[in-house]
PDB file of N, CA and C in Angstrom:
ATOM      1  N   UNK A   1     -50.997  44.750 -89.719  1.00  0.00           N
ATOM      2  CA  UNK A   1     -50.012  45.731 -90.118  1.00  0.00           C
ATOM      3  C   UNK A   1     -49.718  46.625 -88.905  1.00  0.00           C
ATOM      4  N   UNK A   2     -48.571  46.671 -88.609  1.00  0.00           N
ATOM      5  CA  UNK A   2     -48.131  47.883 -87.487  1.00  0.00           C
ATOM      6  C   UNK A   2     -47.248  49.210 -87.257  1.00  0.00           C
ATOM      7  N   UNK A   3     -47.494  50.237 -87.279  1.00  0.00           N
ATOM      8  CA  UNK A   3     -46.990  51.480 -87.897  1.00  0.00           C
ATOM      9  C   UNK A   3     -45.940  51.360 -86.182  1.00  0.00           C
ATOM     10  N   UNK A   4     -45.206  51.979 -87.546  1.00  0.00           N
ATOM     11  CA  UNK A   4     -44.027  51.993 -86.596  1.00  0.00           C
ATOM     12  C   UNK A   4     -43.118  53.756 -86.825  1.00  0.00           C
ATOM     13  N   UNK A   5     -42.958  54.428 -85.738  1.00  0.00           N
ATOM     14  CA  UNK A   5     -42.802  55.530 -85.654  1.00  0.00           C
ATOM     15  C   UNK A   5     -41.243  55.837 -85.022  1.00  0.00           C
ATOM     16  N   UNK A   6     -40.501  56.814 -85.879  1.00  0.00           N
ATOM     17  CA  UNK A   6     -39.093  57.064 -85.546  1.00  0.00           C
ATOM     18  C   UNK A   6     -38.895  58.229 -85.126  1.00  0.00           C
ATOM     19  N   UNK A   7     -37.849  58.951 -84.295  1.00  0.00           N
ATOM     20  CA  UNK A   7     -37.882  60.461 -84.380  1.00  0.00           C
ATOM     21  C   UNK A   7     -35.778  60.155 -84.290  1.00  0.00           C
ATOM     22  N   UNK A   8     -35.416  61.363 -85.309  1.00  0.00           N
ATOM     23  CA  UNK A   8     -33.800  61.261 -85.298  1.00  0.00           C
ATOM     24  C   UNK A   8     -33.972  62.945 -84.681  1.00  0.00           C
ATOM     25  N   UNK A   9     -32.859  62.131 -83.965  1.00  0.00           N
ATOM     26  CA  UNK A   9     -32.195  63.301 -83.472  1.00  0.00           C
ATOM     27  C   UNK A   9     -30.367  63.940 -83.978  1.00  0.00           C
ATOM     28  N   UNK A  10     -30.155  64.925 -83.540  1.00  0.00           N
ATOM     29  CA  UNK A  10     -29.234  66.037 -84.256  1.00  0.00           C
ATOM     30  C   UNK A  10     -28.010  64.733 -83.313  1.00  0.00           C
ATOM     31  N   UNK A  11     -26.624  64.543 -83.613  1.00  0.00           N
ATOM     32  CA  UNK A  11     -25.777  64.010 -83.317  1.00  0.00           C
ATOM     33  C   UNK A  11     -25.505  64.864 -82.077  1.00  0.00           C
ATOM     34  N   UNK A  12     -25.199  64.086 -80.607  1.00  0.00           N
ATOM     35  CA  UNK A  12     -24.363  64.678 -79.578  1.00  0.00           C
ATOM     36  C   UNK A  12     -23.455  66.113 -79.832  1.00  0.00           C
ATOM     37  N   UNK A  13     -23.144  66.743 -79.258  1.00  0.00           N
ATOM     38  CA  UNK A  13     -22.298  67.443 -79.557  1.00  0.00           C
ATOM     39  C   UNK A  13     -22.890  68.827 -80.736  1.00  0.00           C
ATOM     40  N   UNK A  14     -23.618  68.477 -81.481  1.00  0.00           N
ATOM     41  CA  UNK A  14     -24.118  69.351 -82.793  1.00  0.00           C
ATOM     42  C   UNK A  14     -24.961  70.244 -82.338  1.00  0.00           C
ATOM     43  N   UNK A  15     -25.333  70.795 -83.162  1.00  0.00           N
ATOM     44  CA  UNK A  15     -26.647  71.913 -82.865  1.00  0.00           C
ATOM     45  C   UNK A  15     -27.775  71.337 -82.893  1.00  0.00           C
ATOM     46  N   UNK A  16     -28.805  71.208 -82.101  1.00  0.00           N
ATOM     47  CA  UNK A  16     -29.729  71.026 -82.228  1.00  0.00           C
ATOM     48  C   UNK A  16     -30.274  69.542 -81.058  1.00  0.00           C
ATOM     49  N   UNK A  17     -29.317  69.201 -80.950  1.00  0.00           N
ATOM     50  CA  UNK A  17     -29.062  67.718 -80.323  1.00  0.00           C
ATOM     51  C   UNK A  17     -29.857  67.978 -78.481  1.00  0.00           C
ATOM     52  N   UNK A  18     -30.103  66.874 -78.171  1.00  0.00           N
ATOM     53  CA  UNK A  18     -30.986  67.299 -76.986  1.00  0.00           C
ATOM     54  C   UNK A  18     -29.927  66.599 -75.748  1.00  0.00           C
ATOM     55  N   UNK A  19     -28.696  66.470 -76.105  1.00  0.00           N
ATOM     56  CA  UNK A  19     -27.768  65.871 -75.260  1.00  0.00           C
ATOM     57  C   UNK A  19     -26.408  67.248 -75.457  1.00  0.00           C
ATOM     58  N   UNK A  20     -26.147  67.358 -74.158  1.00  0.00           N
ATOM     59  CA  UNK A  20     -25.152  68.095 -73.799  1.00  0.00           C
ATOM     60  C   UNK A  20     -23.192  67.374 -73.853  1.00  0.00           C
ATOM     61  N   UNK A  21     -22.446  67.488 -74.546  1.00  0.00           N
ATOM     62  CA  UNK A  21     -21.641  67.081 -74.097  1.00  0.00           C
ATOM     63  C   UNK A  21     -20.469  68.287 -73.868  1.00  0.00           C
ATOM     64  N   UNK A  22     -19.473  67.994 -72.625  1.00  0.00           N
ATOM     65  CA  UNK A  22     -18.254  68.450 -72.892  1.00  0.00           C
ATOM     66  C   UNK A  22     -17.183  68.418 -73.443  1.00  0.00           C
ATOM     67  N   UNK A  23     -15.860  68.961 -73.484  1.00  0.00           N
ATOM     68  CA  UNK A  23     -15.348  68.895 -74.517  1.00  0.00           C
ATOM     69  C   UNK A  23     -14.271  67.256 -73.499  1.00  0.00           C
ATOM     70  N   UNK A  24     -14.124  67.993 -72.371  1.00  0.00           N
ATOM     71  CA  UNK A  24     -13.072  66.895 -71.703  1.00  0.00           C
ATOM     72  C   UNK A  24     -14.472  66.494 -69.942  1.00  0.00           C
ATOM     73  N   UNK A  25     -13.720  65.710 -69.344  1.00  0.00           N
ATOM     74  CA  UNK A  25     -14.829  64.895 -68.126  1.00  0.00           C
ATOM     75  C   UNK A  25     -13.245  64.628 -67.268  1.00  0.00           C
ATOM     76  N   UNK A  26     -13.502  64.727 -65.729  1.00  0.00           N
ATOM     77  CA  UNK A  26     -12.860  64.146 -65.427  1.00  0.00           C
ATOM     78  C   UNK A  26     -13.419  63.221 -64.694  1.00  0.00           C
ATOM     79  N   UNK A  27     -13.055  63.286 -63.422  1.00  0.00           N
ATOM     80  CA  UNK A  27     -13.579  61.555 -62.524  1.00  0.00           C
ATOM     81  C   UNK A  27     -14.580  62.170 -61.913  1.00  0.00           C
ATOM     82  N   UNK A  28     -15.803  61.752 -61.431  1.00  0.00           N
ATOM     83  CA  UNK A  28     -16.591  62.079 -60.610  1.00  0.00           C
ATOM     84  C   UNK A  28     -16.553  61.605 -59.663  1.00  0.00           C
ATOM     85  N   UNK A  29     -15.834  62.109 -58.011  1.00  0.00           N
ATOM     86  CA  UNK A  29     -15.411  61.685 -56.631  1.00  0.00           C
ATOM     87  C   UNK A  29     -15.915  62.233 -56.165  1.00  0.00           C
ATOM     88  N   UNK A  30     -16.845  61.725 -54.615  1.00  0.00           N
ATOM     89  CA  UNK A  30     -17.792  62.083 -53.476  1.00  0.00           C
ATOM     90  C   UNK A  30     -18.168  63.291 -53.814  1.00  0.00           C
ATOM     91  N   UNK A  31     -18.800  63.209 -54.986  1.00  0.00           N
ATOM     92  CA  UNK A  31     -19.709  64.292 -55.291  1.00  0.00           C
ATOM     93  C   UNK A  31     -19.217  65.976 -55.703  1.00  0.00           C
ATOM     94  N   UNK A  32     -18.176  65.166 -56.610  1.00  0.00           N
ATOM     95  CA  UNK A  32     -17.054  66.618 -56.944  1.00  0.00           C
ATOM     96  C   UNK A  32     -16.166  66.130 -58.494  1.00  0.00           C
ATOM     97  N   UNK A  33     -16.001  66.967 -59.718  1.00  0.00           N
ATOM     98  CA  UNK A  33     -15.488  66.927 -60.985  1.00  0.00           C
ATOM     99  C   UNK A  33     -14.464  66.958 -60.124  1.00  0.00           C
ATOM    100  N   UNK A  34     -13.392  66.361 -60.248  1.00  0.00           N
ATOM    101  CA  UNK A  34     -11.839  66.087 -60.078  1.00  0.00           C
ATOM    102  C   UNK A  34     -11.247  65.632 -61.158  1.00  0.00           C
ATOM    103  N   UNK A  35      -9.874  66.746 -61.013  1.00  0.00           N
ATOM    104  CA  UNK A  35      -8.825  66.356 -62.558  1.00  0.00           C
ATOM    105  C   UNK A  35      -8.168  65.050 -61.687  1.00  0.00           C
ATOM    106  N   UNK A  36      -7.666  64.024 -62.758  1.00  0.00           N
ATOM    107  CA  UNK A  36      -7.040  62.074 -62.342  1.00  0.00           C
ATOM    108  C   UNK A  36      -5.579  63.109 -61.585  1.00  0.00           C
ATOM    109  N   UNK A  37      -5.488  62.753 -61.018  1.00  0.00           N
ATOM    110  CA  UNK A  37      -4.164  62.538 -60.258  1.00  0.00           C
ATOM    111  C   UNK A  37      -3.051  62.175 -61.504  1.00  0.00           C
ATOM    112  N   UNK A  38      -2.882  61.638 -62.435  1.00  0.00           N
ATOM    113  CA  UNK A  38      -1.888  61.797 -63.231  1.00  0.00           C
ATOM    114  C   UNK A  38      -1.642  62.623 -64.151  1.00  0.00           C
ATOM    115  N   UNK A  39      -3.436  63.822 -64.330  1.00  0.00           N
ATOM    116  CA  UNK A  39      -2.891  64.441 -65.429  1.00  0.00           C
ATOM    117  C   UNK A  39      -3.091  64.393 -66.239  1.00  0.00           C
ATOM    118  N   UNK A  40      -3.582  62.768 -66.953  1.00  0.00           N
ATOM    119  CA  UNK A  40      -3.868  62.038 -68.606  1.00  0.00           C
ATOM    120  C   UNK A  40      -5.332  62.012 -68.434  1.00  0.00           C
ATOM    121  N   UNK A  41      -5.509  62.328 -70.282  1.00  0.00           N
ATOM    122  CA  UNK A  41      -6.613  61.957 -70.388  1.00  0.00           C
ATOM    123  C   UNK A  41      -6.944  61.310 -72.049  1.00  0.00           C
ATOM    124  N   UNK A  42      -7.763  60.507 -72.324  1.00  0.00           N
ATOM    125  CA  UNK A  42      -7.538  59.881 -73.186  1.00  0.00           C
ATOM    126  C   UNK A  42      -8.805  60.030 -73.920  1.00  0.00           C
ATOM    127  N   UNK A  43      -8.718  59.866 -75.504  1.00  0.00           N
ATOM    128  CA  UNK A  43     -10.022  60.501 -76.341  1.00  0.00           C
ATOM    129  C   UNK A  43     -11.145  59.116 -76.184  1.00  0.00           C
ATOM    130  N   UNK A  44     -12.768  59.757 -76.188  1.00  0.00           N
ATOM    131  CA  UNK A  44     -13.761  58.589 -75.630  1.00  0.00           C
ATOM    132  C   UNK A  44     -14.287  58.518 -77.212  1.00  0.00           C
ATOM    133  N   UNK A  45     -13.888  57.318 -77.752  1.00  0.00           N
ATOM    134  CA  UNK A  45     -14.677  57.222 -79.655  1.00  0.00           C
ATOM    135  C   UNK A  45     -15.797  57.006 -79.085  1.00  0.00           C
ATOM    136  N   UNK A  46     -16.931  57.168 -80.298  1.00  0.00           N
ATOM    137  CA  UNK A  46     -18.119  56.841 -80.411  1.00  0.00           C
ATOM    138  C   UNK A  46     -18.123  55.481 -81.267  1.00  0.00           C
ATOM    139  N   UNK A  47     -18.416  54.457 -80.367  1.00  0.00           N
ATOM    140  CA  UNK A  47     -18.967  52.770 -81.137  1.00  0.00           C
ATOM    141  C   UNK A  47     -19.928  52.980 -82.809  1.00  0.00           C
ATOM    142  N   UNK A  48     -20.456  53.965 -83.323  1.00  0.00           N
ATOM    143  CA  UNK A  48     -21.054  54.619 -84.352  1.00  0.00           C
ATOM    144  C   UNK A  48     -19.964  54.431 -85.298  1.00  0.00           C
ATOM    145  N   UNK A  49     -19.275  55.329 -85.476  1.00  0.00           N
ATOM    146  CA  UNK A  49     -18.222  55.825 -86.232  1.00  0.00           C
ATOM    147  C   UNK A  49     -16.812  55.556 -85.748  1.00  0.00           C
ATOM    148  N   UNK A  50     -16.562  55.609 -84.594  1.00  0.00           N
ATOM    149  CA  UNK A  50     -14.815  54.964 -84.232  1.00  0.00           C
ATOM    150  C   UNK A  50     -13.759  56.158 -83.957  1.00  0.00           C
ATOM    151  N   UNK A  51     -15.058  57.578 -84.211  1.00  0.00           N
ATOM    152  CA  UNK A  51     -14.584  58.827 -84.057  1.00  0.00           C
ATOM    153  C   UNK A  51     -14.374  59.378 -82.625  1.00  0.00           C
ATOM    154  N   UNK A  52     -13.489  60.232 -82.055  1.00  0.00           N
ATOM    155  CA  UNK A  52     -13.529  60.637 -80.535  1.00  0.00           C
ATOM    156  C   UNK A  52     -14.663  61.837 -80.314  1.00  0.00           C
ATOM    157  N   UNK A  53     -15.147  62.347 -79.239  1.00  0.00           N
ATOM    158  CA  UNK A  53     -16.011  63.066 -79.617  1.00  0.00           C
ATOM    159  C   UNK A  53     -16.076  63.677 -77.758  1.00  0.00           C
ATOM    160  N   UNK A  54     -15.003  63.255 -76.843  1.00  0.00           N
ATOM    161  CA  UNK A  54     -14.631  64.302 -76.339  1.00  0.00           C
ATOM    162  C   UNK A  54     -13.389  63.192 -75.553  1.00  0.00           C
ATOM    163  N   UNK A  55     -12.764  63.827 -74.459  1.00  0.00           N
ATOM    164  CA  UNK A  55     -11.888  63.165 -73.753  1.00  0.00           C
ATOM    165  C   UNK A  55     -12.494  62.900 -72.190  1.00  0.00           C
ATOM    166  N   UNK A  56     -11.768  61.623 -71.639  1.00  0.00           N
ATOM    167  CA  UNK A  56     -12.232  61.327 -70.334  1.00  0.00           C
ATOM    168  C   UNK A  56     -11.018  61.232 -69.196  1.00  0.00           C
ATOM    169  N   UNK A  57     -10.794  61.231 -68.198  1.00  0.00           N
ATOM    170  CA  UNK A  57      -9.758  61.381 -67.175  1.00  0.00           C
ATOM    171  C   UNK A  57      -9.148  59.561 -67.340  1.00  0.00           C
ATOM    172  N   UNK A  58      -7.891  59.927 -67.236  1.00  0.00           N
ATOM    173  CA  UNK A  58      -7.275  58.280 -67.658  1.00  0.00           C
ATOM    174  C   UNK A  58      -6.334  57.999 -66.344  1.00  0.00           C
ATOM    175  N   UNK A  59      -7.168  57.149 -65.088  1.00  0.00           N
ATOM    176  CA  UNK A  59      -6.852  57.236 -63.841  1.00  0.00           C
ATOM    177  C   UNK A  59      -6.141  56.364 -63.518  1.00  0.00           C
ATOM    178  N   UNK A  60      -5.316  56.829 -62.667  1.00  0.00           N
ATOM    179  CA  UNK A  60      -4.469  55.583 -61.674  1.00  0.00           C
ATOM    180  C   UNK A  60      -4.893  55.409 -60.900  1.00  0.00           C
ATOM    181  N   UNK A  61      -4.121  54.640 -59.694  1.00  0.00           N
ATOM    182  CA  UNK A  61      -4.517  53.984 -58.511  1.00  0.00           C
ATOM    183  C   UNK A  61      -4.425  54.693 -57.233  1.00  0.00           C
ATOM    184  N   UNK A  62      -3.827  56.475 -57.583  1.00  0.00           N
ATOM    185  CA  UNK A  62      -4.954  57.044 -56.556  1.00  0.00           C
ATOM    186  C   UNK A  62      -6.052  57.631 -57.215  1.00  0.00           C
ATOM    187  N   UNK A  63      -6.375  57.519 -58.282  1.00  0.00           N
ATOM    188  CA  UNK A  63      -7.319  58.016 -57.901  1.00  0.00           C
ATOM    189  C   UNK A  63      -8.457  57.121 -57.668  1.00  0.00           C
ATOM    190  N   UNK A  64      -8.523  55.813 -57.557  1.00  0.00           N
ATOM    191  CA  UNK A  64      -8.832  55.193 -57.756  1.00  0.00           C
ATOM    192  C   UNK A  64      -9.014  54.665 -55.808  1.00  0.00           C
ATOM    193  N   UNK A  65      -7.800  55.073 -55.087  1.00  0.00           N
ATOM    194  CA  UNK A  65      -7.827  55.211 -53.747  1.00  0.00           C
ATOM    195  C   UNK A  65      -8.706  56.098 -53.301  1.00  0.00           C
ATOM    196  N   UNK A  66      -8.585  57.186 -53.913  1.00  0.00           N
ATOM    197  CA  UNK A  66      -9.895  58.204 -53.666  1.00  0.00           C
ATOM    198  C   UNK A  66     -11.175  57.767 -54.137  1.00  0.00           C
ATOM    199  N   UNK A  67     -11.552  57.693 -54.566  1.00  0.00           N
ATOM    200  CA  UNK A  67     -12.817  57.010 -55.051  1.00  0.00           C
ATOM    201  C   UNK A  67     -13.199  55.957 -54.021  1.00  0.00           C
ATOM    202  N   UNK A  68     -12.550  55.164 -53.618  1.00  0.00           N
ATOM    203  CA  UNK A  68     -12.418  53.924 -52.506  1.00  0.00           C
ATOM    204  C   UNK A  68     -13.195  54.893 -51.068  1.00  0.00           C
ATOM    205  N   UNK A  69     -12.130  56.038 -50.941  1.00  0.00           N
ATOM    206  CA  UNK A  69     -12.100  56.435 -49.921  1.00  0.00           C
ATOM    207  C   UNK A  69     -13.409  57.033 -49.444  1.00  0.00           C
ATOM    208  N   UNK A  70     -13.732  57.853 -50.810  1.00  0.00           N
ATOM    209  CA  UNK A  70     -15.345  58.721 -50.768  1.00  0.00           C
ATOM    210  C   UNK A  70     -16.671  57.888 -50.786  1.00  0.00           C
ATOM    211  N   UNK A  71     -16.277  56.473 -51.608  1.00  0.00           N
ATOM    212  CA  UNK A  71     -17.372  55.461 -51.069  1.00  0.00           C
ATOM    213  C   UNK A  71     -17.003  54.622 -49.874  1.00  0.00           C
ATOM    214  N   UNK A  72     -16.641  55.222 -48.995  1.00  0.00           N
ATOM    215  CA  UNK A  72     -16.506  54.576 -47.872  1.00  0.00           C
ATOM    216  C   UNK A  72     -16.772  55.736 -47.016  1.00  0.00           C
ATOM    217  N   UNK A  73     -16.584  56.227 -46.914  1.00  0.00           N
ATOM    218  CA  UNK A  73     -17.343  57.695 -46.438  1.00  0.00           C
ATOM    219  C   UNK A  73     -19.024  58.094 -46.362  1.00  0.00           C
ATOM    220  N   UNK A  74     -19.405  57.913 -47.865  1.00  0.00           N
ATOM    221  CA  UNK A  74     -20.567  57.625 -48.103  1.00  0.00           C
ATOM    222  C   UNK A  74     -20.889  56.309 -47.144  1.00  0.00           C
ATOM    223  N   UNK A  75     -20.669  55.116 -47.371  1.00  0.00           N
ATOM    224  CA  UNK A  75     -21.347  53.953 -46.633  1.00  0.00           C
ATOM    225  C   UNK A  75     -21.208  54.218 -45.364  1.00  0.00           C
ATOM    226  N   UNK A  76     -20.374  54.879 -44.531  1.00  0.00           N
ATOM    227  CA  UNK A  76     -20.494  54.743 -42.812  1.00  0.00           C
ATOM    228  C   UNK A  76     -21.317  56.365 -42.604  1.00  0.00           C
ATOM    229  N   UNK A  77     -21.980  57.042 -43.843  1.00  0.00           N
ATOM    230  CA  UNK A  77     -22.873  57.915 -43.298  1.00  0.00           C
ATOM    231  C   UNK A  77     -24.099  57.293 -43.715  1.00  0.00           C
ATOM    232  N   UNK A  78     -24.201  56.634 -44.678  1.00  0.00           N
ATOM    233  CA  UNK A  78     -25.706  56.331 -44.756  1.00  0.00           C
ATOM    234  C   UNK A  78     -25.834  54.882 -43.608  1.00  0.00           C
ATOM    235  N   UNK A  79     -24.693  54.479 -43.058  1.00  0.00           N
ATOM    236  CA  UNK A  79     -24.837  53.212 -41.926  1.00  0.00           C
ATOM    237  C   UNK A  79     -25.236  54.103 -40.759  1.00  0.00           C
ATOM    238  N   UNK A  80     -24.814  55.279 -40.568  1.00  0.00           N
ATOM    239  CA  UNK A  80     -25.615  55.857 -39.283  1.00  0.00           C
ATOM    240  C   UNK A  80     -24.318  56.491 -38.511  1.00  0.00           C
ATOM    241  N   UNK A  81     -23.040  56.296 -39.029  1.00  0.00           N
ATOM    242  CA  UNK A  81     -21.754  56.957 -38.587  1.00  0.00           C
ATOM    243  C   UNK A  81     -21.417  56.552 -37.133  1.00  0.00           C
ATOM    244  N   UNK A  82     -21.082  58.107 -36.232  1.00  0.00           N
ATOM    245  CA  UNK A  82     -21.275  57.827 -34.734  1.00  0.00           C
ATOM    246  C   UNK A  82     -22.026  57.149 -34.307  1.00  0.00           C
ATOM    247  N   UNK A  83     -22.204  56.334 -33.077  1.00  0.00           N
ATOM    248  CA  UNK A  83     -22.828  55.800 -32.437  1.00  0.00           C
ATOM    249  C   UNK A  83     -23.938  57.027 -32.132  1.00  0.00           C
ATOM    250  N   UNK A  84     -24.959  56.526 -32.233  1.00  0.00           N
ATOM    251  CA  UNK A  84     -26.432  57.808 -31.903  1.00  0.00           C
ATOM    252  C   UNK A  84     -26.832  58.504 -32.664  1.00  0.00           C
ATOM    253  N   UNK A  85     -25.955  58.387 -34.187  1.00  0.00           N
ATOM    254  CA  UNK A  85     -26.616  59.066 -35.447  1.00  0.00           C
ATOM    255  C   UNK A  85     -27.677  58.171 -35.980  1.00  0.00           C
ATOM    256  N   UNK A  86     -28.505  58.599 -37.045  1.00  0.00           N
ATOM    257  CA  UNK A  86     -29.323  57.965 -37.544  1.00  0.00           C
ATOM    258  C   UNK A  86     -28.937  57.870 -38.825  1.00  0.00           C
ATOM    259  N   UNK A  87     -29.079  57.023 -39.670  1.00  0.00           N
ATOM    260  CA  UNK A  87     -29.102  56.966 -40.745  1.00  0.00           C
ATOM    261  C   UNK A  87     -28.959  57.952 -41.647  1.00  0.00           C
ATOM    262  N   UNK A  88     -28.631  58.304 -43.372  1.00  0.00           N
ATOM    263  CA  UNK A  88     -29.288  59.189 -43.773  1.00  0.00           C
ATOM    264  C   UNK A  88     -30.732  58.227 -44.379  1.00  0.00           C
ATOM    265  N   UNK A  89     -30.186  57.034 -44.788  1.00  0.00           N
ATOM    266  CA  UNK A  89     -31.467  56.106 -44.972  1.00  0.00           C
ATOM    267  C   UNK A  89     -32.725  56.261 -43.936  1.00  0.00           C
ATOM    268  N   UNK A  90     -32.483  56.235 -42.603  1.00  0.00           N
ATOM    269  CA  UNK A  90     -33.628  56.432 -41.409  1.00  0.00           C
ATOM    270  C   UNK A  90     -34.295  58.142 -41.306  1.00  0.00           C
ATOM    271  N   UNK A  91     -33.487  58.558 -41.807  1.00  0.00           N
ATOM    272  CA  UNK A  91     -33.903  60.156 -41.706  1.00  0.00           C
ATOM    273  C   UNK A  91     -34.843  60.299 -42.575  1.00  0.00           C
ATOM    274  N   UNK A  92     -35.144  59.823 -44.349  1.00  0.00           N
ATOM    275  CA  UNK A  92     -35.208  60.064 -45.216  1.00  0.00           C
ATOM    276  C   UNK A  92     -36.700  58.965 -45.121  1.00  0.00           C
ATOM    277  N   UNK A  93     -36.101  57.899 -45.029  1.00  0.00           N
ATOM    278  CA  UNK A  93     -37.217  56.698 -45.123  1.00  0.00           C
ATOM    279  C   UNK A  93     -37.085  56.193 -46.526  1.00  0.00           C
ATOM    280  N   UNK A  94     -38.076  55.317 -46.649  1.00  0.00           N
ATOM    281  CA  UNK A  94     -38.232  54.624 -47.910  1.00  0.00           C
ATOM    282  C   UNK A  94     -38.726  55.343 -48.988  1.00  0.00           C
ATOM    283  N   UNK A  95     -38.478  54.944 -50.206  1.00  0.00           N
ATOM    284  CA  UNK A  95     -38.434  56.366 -51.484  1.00  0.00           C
ATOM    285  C   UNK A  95     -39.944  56.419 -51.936  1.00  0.00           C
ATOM    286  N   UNK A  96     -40.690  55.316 -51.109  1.00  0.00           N
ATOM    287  CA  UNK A  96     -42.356  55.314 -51.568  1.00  0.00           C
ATOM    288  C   UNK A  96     -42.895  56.177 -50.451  1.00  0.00           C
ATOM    289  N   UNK A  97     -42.623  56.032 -49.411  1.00  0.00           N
ATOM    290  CA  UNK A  97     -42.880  57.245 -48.133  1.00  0.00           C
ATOM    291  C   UNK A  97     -43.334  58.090 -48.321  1.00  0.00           C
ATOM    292  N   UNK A  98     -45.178  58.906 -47.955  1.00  0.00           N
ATOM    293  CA  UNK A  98     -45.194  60.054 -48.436  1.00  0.00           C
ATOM    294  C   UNK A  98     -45.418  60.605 -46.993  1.00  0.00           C
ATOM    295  N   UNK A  99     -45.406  62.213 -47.097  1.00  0.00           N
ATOM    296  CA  UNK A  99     -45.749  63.392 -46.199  1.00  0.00           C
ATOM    297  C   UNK A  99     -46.939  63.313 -45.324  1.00  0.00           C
TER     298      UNK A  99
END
């Protein structure tokens, strides 16, 4: 026989709930909330119920250029950038690395 143990939690959004949501999200670019470049945003249902339960940024293809742009930014700084930079990977080391 095997006991089997549940804990419910308060719905997103409600009182009590151990998850934070907002009411709207926009894009998350090189490390910055940005409203989409068009403006739209479209309601995010919950697969549960089929209900919306906040809105998300409904992007085009810049922003979508931006996004391109900031992970490419990112990759030629963690590649080591200028010639004679180091890494941020080499700076940092491996994530098991201790002091």
């Amino acid at each position: 026989m095997s006991i089997v143990e549940s804990t419910v939690y308060s719905v997103p959004g409600e009182s009590g709930s151990p998850v934070e949501l907002r009411e709207r999200y926009e894009n998350f670019i090189g490390g910055h909330w940005i409203a989409p470049t068009t403006g739209e945003y479209r309601e995010n249902l919950t697969p549960s119920t089929g209900e919306p339960f906040c809105q998300v940024a409904y992007s085009g293809a810049q922003d979508i250029e931006l996004a391109l742009d900031a992970a490419h930014a990112a990759k030629e700084c963690d590649e080591g950038g200028p010639p004679g930079r180091r890494s941020r990977r080499e700076e940092v080391g491996p994530p098991y690395r201790t002091a």
